[in-house]
C-alpha atoms as a PDB file:
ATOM      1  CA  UNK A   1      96.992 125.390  84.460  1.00  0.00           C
ATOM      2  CA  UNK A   2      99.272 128.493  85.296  1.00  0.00           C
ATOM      3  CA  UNK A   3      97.858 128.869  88.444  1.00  0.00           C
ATOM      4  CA  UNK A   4      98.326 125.218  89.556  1.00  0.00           C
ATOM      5  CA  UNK A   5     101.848 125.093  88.488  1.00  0.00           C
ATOM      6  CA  UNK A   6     102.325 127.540  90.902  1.00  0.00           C
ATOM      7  CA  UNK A   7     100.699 126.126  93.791  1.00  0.00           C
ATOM      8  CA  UNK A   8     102.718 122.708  92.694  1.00  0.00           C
ATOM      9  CA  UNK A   9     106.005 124.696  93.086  1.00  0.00           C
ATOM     10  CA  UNK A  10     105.473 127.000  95.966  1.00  0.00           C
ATOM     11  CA  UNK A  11     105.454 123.720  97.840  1.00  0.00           C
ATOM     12  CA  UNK A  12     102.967 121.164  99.422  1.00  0.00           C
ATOM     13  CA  UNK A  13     101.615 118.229  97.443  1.00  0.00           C
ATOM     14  CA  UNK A  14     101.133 114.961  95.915  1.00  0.00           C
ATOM     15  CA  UNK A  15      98.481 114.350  94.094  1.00  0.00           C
ATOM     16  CA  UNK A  16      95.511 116.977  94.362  1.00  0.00           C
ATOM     17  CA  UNK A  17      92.108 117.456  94.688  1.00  0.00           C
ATOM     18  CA  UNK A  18      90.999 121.340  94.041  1.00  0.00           C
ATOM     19  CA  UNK A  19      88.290 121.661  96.428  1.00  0.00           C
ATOM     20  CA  UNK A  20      88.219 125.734  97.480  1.00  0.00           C
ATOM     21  CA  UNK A  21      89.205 128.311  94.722  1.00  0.00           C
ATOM     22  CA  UNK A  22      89.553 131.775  95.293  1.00  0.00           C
ATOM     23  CA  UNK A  23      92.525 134.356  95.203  1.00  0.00           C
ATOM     24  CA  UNK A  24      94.931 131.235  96.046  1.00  0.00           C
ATOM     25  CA  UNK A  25      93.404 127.296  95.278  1.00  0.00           C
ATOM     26  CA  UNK A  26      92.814 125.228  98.479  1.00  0.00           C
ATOM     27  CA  UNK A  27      93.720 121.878  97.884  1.00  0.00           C
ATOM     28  CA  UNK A  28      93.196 118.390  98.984  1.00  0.00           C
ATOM     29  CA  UNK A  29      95.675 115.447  99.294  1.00  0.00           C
ATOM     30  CA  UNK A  30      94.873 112.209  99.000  1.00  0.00           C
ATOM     31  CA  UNK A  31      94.101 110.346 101.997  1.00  0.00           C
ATOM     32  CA  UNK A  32      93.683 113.577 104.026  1.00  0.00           C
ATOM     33  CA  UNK A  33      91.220 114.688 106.390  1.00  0.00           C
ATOM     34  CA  UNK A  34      89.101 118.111 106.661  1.00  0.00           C
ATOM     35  CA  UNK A  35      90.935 118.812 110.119  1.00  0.00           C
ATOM     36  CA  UNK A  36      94.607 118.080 108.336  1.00  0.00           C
ATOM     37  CA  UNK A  37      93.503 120.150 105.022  1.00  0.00           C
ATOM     38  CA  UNK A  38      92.393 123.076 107.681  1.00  0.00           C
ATOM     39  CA  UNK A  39      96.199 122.372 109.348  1.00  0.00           C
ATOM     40  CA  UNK A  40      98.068 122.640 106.074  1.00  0.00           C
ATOM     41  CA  UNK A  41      96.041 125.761 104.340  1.00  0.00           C
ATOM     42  CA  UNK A  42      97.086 127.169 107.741  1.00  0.00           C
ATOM     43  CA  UNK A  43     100.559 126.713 106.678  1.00  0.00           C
ATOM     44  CA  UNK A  44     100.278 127.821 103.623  1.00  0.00           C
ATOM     45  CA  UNK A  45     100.422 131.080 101.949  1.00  0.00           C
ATOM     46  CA  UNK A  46      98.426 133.162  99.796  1.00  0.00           C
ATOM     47  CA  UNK A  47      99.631 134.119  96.329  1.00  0.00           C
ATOM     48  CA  UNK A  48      99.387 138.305  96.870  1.00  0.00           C
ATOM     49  CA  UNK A  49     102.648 138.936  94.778  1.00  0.00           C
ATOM     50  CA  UNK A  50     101.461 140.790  91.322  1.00  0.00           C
ATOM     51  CA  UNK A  51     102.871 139.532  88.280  1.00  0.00           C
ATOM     52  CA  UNK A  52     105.584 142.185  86.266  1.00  0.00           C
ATOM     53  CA  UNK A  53     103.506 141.509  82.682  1.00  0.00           C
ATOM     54  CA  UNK A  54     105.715 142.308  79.755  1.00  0.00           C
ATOM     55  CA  UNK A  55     103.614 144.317  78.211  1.00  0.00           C
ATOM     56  CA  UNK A  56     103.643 146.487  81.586  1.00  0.00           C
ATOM     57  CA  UNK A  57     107.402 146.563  81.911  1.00  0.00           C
ATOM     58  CA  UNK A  58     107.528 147.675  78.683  1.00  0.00           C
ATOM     59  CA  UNK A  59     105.016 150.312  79.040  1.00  0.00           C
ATOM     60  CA  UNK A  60     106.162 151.695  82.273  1.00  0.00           C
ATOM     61  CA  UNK A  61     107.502 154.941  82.339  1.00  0.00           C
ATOM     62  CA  UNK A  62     111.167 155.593  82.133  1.00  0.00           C
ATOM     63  CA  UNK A  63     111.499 152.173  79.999  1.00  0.00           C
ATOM     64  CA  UNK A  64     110.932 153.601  76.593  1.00  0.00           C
ATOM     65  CA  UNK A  65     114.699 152.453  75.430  1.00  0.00           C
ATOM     66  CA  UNK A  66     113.721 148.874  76.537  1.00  0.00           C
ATOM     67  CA  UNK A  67     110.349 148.759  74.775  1.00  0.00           C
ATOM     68  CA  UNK A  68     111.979 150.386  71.449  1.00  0.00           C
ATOM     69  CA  UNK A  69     115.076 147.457  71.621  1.00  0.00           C
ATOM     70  CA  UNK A  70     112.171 144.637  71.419  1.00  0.00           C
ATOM     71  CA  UNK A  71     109.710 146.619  68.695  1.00  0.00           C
ATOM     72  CA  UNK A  72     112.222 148.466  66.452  1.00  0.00           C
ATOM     73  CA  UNK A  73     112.611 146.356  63.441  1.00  0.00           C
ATOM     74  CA  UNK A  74     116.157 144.572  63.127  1.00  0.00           C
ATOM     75  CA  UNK A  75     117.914 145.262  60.034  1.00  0.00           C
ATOM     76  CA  UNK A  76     121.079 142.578  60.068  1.00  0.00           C
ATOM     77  CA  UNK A  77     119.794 139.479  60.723  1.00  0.00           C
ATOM     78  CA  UNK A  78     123.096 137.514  59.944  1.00  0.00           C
ATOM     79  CA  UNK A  79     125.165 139.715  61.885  1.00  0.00           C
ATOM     80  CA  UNK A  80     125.195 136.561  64.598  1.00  0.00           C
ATOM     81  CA  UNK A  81     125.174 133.548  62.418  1.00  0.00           C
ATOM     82  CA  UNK A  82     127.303 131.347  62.579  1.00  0.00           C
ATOM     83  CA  UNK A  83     127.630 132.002  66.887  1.00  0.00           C
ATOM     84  CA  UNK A  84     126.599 129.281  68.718  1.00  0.00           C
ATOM     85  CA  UNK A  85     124.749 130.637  72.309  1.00  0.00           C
ATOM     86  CA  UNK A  86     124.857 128.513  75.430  1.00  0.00           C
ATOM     87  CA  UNK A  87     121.962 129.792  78.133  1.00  0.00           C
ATOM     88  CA  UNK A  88     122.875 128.000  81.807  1.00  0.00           C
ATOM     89  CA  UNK A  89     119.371 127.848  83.322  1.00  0.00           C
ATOM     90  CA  UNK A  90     117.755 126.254  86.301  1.00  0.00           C
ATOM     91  CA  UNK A  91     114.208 126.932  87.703  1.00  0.00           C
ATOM     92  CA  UNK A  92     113.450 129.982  88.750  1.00  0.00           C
ATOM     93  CA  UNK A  93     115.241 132.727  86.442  1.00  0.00           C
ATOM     94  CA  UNK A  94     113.706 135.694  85.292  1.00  0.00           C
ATOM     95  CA  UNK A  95     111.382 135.254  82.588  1.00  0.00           C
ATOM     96  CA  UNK A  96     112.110 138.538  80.506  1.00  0.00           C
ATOM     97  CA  UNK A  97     115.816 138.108  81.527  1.00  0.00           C
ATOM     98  CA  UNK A  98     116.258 134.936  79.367  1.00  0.00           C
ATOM     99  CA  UNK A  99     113.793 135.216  76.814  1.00  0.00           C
ATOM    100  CA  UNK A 100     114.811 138.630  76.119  1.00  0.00           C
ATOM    101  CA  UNK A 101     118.085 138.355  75.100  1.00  0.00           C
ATOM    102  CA  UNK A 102     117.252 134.714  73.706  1.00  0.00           C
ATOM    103  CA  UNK A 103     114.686 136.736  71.204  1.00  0.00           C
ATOM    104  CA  UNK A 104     117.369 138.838  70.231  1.00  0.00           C
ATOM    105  CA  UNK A 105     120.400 136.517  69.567  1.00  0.00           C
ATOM    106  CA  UNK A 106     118.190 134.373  67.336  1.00  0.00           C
ATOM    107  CA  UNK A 107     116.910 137.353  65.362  1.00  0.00           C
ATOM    108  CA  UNK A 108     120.697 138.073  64.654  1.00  0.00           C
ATOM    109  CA  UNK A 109     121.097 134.967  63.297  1.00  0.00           C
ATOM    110  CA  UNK A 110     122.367 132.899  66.886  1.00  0.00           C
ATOM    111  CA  UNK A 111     121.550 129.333  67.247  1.00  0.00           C
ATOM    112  CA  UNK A 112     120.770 128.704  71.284  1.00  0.00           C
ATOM    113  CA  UNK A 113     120.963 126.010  73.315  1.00  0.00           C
ATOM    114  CA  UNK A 114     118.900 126.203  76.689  1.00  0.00           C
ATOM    115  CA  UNK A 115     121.347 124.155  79.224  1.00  0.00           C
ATOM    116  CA  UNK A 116     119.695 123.137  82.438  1.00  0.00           C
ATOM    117  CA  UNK A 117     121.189 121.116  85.615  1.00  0.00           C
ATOM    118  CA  UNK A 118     120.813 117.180  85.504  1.00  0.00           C
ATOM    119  CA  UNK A 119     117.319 116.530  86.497  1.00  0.00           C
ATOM    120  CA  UNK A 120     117.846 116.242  90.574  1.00  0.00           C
ATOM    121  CA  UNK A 121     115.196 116.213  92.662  1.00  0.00           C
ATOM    122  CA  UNK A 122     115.136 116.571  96.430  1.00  0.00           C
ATOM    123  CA  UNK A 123     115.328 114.163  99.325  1.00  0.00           C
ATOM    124  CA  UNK A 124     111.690 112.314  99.979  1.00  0.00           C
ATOM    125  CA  UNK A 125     111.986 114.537 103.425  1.00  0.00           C
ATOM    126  CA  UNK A 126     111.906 117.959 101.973  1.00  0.00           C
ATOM    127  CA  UNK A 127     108.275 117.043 100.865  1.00  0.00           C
ATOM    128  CA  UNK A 128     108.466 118.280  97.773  1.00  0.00           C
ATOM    129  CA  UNK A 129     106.693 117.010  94.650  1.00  0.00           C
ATOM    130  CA  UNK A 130     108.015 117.789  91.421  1.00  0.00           C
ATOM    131  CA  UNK A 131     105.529 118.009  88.077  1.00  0.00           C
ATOM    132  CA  UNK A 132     106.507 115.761  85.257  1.00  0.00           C
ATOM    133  CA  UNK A 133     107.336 118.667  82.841  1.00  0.00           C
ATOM    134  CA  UNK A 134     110.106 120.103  85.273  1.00  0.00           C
ATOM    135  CA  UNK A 135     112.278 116.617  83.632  1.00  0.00           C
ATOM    136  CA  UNK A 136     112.385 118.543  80.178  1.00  0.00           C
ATOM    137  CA  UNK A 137     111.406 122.164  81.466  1.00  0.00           C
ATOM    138  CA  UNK A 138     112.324 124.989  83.436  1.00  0.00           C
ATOM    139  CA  UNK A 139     110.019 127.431  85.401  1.00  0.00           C
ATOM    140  CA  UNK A 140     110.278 130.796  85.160  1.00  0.00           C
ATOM    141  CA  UNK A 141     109.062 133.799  87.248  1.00  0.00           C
ATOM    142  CA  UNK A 142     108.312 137.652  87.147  1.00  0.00           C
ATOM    143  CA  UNK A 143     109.739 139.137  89.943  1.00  0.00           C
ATOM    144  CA  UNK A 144     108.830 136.717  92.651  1.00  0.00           C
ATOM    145  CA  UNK A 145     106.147 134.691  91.127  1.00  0.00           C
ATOM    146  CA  UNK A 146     106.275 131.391  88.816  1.00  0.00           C
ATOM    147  CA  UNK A 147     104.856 132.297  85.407  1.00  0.00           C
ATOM    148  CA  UNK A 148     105.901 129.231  83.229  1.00  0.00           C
ATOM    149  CA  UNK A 149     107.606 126.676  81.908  1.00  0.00           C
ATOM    150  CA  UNK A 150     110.283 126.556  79.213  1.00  0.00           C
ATOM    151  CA  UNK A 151     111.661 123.706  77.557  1.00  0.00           C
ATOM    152  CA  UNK A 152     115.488 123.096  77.675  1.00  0.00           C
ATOM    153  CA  UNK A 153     117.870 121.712  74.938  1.00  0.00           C
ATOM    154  CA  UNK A 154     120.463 119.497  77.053  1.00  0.00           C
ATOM    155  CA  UNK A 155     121.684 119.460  80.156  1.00  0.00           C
ATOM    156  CA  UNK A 156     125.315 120.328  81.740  1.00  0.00           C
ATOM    157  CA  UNK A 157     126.631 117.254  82.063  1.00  0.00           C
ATOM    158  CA  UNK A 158     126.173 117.122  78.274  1.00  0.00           C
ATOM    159  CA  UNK A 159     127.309 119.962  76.983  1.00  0.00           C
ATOM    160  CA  UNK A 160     131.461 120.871  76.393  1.00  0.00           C
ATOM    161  CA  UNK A 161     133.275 124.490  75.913  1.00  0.00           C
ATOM    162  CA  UNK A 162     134.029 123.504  71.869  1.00  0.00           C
ATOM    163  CA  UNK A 163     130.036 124.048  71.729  1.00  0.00           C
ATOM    164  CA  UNK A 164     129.736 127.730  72.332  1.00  0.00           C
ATOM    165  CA  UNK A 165     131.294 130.897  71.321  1.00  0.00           C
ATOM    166  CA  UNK A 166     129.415 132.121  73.846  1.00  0.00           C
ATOM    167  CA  UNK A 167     127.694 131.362  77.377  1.00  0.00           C
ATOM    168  CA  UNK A 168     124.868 133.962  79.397  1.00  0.00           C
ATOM    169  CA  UNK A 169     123.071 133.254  82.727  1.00  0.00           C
ATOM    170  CA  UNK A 170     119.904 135.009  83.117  1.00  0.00           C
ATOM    171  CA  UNK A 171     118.699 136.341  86.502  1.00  0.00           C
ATOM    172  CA  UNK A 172     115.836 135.654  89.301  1.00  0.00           C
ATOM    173  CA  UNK A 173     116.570 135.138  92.829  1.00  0.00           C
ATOM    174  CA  UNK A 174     116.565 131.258  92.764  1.00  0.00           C
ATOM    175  CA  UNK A 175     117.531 130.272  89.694  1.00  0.00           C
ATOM    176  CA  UNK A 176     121.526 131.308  90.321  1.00  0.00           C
ATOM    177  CA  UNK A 177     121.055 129.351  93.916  1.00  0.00           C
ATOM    178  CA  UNK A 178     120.443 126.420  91.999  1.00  0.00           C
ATOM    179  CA  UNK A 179     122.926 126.340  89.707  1.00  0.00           C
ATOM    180  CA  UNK A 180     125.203 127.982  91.995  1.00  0.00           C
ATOM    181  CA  UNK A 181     125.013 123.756  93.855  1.00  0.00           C
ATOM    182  CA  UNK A 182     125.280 122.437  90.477  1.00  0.00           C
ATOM    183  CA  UNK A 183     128.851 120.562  89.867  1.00  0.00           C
ATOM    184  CA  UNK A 184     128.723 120.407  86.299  1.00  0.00           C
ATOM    185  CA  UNK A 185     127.748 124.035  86.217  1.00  0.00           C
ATOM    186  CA  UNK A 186     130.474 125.302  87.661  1.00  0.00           C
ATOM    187  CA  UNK A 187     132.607 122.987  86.118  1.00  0.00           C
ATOM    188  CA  UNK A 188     131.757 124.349  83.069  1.00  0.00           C
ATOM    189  CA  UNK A 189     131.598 128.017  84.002  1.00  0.00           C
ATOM    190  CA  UNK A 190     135.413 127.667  84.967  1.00  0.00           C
ATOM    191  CA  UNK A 191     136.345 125.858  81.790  1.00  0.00           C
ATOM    192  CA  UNK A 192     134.781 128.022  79.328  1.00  0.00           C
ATOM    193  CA  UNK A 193     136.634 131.086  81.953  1.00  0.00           C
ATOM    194  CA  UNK A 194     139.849 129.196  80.707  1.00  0.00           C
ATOM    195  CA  UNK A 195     139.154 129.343  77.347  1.00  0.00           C
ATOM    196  CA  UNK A 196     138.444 132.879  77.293  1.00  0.00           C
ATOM    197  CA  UNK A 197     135.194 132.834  75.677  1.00  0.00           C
ATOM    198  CA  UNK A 198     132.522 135.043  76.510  1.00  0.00           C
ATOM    199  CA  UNK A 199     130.954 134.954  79.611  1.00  0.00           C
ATOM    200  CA  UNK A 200     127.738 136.963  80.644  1.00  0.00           C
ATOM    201  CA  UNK A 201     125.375 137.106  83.642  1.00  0.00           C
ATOM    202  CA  UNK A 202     122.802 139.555  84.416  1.00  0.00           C
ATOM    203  CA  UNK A 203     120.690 140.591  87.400  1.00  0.00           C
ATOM    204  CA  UNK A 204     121.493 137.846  90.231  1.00  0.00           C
ATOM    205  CA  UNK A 205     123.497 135.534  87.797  1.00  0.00           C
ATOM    206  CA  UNK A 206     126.905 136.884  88.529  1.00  0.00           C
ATOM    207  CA  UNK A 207     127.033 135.274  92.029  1.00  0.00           C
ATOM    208  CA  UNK A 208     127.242 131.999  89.877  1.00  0.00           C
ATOM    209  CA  UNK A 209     130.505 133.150  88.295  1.00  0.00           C
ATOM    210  CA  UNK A 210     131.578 134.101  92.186  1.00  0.00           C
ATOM    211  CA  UNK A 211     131.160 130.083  93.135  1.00  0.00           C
ATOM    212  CA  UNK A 212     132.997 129.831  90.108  1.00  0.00           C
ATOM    213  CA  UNK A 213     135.725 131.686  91.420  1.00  0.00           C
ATOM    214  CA  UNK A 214     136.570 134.096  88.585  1.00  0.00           C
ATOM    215  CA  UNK A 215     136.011 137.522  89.680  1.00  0.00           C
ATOM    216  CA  UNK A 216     139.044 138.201  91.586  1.00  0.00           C
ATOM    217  CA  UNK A 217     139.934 141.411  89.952  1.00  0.00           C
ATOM    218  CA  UNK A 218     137.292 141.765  87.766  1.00  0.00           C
ATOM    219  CA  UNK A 219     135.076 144.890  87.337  1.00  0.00           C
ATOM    220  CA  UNK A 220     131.333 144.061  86.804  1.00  0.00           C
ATOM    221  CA  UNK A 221     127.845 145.072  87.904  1.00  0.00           C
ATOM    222  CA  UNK A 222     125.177 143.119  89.286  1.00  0.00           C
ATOM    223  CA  UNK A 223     121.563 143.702  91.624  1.00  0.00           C
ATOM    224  CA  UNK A 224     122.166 145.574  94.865  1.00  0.00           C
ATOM    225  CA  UNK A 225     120.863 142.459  96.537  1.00  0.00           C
ATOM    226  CA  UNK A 226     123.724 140.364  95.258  1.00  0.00           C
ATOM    227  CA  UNK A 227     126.308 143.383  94.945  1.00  0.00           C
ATOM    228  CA  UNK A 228     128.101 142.490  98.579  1.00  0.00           C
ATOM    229  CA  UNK A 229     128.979 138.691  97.166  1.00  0.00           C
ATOM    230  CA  UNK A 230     130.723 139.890  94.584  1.00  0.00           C
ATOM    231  CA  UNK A 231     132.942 142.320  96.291  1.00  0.00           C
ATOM    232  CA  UNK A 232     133.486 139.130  98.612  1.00  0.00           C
ATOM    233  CA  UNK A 233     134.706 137.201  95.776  1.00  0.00           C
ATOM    234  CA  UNK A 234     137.360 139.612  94.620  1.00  0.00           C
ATOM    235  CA  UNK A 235     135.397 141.492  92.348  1.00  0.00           C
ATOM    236  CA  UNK A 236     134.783 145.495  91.873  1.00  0.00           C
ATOM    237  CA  UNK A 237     131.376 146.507  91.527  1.00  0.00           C
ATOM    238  CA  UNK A 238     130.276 149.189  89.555  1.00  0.00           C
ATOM    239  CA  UNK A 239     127.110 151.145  89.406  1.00  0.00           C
ATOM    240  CA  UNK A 240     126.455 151.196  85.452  1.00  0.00           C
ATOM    241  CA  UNK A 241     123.894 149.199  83.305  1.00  0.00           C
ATOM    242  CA  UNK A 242     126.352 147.193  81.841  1.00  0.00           C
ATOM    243  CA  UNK A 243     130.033 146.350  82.628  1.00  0.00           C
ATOM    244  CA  UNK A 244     132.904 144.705  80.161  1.00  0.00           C
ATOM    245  CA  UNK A 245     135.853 143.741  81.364  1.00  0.00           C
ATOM    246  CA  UNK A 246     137.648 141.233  79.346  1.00  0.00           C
ATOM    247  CA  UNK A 247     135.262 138.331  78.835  1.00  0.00           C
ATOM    248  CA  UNK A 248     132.808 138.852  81.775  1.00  0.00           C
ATOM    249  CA  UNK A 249     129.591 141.281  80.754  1.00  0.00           C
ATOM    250  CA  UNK A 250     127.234 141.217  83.833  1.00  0.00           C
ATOM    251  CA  UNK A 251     123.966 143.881  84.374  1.00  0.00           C
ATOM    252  CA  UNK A 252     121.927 144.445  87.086  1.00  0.00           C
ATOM    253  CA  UNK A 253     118.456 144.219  86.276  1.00  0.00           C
ATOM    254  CA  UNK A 254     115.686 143.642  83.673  1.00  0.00           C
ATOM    255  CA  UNK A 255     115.388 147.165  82.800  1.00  0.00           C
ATOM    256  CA  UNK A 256     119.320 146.471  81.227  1.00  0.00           C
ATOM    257  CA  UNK A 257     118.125 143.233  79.175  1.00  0.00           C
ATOM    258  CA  UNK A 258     118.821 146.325  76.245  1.00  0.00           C
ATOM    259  CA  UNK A 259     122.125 147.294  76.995  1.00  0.00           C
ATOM    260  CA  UNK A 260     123.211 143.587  77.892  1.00  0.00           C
ATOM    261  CA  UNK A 261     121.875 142.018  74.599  1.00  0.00           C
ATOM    262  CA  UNK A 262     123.750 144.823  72.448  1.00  0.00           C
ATOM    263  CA  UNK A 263     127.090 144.338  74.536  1.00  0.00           C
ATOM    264  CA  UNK A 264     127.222 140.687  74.231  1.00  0.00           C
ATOM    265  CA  UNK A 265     126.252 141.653  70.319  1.00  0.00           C
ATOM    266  CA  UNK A 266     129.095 143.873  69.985  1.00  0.00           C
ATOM    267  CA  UNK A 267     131.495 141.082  72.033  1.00  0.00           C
ATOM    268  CA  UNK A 268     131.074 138.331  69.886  1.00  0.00           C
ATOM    269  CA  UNK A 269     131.325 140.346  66.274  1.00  0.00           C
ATOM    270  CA  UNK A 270     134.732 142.124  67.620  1.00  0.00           C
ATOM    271  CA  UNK A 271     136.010 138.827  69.210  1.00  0.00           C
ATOM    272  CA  UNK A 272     136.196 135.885  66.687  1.00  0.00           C
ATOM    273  CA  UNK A 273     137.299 133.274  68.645  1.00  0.00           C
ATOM    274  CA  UNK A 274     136.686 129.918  67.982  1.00  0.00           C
ATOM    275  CA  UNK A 275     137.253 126.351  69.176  1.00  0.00           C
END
């Protein structure tokens, strides 16, 4: 089922017919021909991007901090209740970079909402097909590759800054594009800004606060990849796991998913705002 998710997002097709499988699934649309199947598998790719696996990121070498922050026991498990958690999330993020920190605020006592763009599919031209479960779920990905689906809690038209104490944007290359295009995303990334509530985006995610427009003057961190935006937008990148300055926390990668959880942590218990 994983694997034809992924062949259903990657791009092609209506309704399919597996006729071929080997390292990637040939498939068949309806009322197509052996020539035009030959044509399109010709325009197609092979899948030959390994998955990350948690259990190998967490085993590699040099991430023994990262794999102690998930397995060492937590002893306060109220130090977050009370803290509502709002997680902006389109397709595409980084599986361990939302999960991760999602894990962490709920063992602390957090209640989370998963908030995902209005259900908006693409113009009949693009020739895209979207699966049913993408109307309640979002896909994630390991590095470069979909993964998975999780389900989200309401969407951004929906959802107001009185809600949260608190809002984080995970990573992965395309899930900031999309919400980067979403009105009501921004919208609400520039209210809750206003209201000076916390704010935190790791990996790719801070270019979303840069179509925001609230990093003018603003030290943060984010991946290389992304790092030039954000100097565009006004900000000052720095080269450290984790940056704080006021009510922005951004990070640069999974291998920080530690150091960001236990900032934003640390934010909320020293700043008690509320509504």
């Amino acid at each position: 089922m994983r694997i034809i998710n992924q062949i259903i997002l990657a791009g092609m097709v209506s309704i399919l017919t597996v006729v071929h499988a080997a390292a990637q699934l040939y498939v068949k649309p309806a009322n197509t021909n052996d020539h035009e199947l030959s044509v399109l598998n010709q325009l197609s790719s092979r899948s030959a991007v390994v998955n990350m696996p948690v259990s190998q990121l967490l085993n590699a070498p040099g991430n023994e901090a990262l794999r102690a922050f998930f397995f060492t026991p937590i002893r306060d498990t109220a130090v977050l209740k009370g803290k509502r958690i709002a997680v902006i999330a389109a397709d595409g993020f980084e599986e361990i970079e939302l999960l991760g920190p999602v894990w962490y605020f709920k063992k602390l006592g957090a209640s989370i909402d998963i908030v995902a763009p209005k259900y908006n599919p693409g113009p009949e031209r693009y020739g895209l097909v979207y699966p049913e479960i993408a109307k309640t779920h979002i896909m994630s990905i390991q590095y470069l590759q979909p993964v998975g689906w999780v389900k989200f809690d309401r969407t951004a038209d929906q959802v107001k800054v009185s809600d949260y104490d608190a809002v984080f944007i995970p990573g992965g290359a395309w899930n900031p594009d999309n919400l980067r295009n979403d009105k009501d995303v921004i919208k609400f990334i520039k209210d809750f800004n206003k209201s000076g509530k916390l704010i935190a985006a790791i990996c790719h995610a801070p270019v979303v606060l840069a179509s925001a427009d609230i990093l003018k003057g603003k030290k943060l961190t984010g991946y290389w990849n992304i790092q030039v935006d954000l100097k565009n937008a006004g900000g000052t990148v720095l080269e450290e796991p984790v940056v704080t300055d006021g009510n922005l926390i951004t990070s640069r990668h999974p291998i920080d998913v530690a150091d960001f959880s236990r900032a934003v942590e640390n934010w909320l218990v020293k700043n008690n705002l509320r509504n």
